[in-house]
Protein backbone atom coordinates (compact mmCIF):
# COMPACT_ATOMS: atom_id res chain seq x y z
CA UNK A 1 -0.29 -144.11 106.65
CA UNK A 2 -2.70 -143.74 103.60
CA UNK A 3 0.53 -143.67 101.39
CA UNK A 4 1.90 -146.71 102.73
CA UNK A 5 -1.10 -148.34 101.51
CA UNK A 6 -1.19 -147.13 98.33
CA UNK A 7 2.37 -148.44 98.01
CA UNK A 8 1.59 -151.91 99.25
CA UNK A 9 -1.67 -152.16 97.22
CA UNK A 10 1.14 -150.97 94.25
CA UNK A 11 3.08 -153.76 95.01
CA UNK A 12 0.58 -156.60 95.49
CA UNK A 13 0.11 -157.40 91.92
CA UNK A 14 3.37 -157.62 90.91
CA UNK A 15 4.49 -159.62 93.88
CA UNK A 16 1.53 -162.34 93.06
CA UNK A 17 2.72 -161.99 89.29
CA UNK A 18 6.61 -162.73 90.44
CA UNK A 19 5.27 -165.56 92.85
CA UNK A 20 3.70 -166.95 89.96
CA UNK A 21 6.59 -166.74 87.56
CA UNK A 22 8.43 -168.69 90.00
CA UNK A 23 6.38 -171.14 90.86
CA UNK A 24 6.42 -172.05 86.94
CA UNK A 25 9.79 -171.98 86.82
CA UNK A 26 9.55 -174.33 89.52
CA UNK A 27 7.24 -176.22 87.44
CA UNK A 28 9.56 -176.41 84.70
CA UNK A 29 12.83 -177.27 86.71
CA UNK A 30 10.84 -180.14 88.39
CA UNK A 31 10.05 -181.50 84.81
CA UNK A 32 13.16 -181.15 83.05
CA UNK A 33 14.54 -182.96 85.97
CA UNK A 34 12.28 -186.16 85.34
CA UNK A 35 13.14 -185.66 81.80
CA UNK A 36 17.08 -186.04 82.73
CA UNK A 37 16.54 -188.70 85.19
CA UNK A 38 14.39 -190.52 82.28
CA UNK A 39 17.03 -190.27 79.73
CA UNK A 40 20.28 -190.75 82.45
CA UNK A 41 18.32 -193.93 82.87
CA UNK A 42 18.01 -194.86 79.19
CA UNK A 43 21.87 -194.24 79.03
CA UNK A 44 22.65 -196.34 81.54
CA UNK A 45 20.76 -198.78 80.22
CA UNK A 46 22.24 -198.33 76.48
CA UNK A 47 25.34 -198.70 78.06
CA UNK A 48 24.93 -201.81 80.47
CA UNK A 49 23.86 -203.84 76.98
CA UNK A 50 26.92 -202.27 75.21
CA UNK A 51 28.98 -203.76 77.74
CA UNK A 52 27.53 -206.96 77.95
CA UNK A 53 27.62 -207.31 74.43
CA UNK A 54 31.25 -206.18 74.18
CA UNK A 55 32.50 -208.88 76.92
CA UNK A 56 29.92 -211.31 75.11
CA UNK A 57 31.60 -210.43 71.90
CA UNK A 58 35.20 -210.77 72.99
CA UNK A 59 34.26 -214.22 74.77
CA UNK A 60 33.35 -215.07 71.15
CA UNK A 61 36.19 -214.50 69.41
CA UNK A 62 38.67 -215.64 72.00
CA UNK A 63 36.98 -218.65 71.71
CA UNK A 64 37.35 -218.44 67.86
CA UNK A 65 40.85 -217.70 67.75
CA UNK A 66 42.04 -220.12 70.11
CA UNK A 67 39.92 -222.93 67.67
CA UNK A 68 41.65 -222.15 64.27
């Protein structure tokens, strides 16, 4: 019985030290994950104007080229 102490008291530290590891990489995964939300919405964004600015664009020179 004294043995299987020993072991478990053995094991203890690194256990907290791997629990801690993950719970940073945890940590981490949560905040890249805002970080690629935050720039997924930028893109969308970037794109929606694009767009808007293409049709916008193409309205304008339709209307040129049926003028002259």
């Amino acid at each position: 019985m004294q043995n299987q102490d020993s072991d478990v008291a053995a094991r203890n530290p690194r256990v907290q030290d791997l629990c801690r590891e993950v719970g940073q990489l945890v940590a981490l995964s949560r905040e890249q994950r805002r970080t690629i939300d935050g720039l997924l919405t930028r893109l969308e964004t970037v794109l929606r104007r694009a767009r808007r600015h293409r049709v916008s664009h193409g309205a304008w020179r339709a209307a040129k080229s049926s003028q002259g």
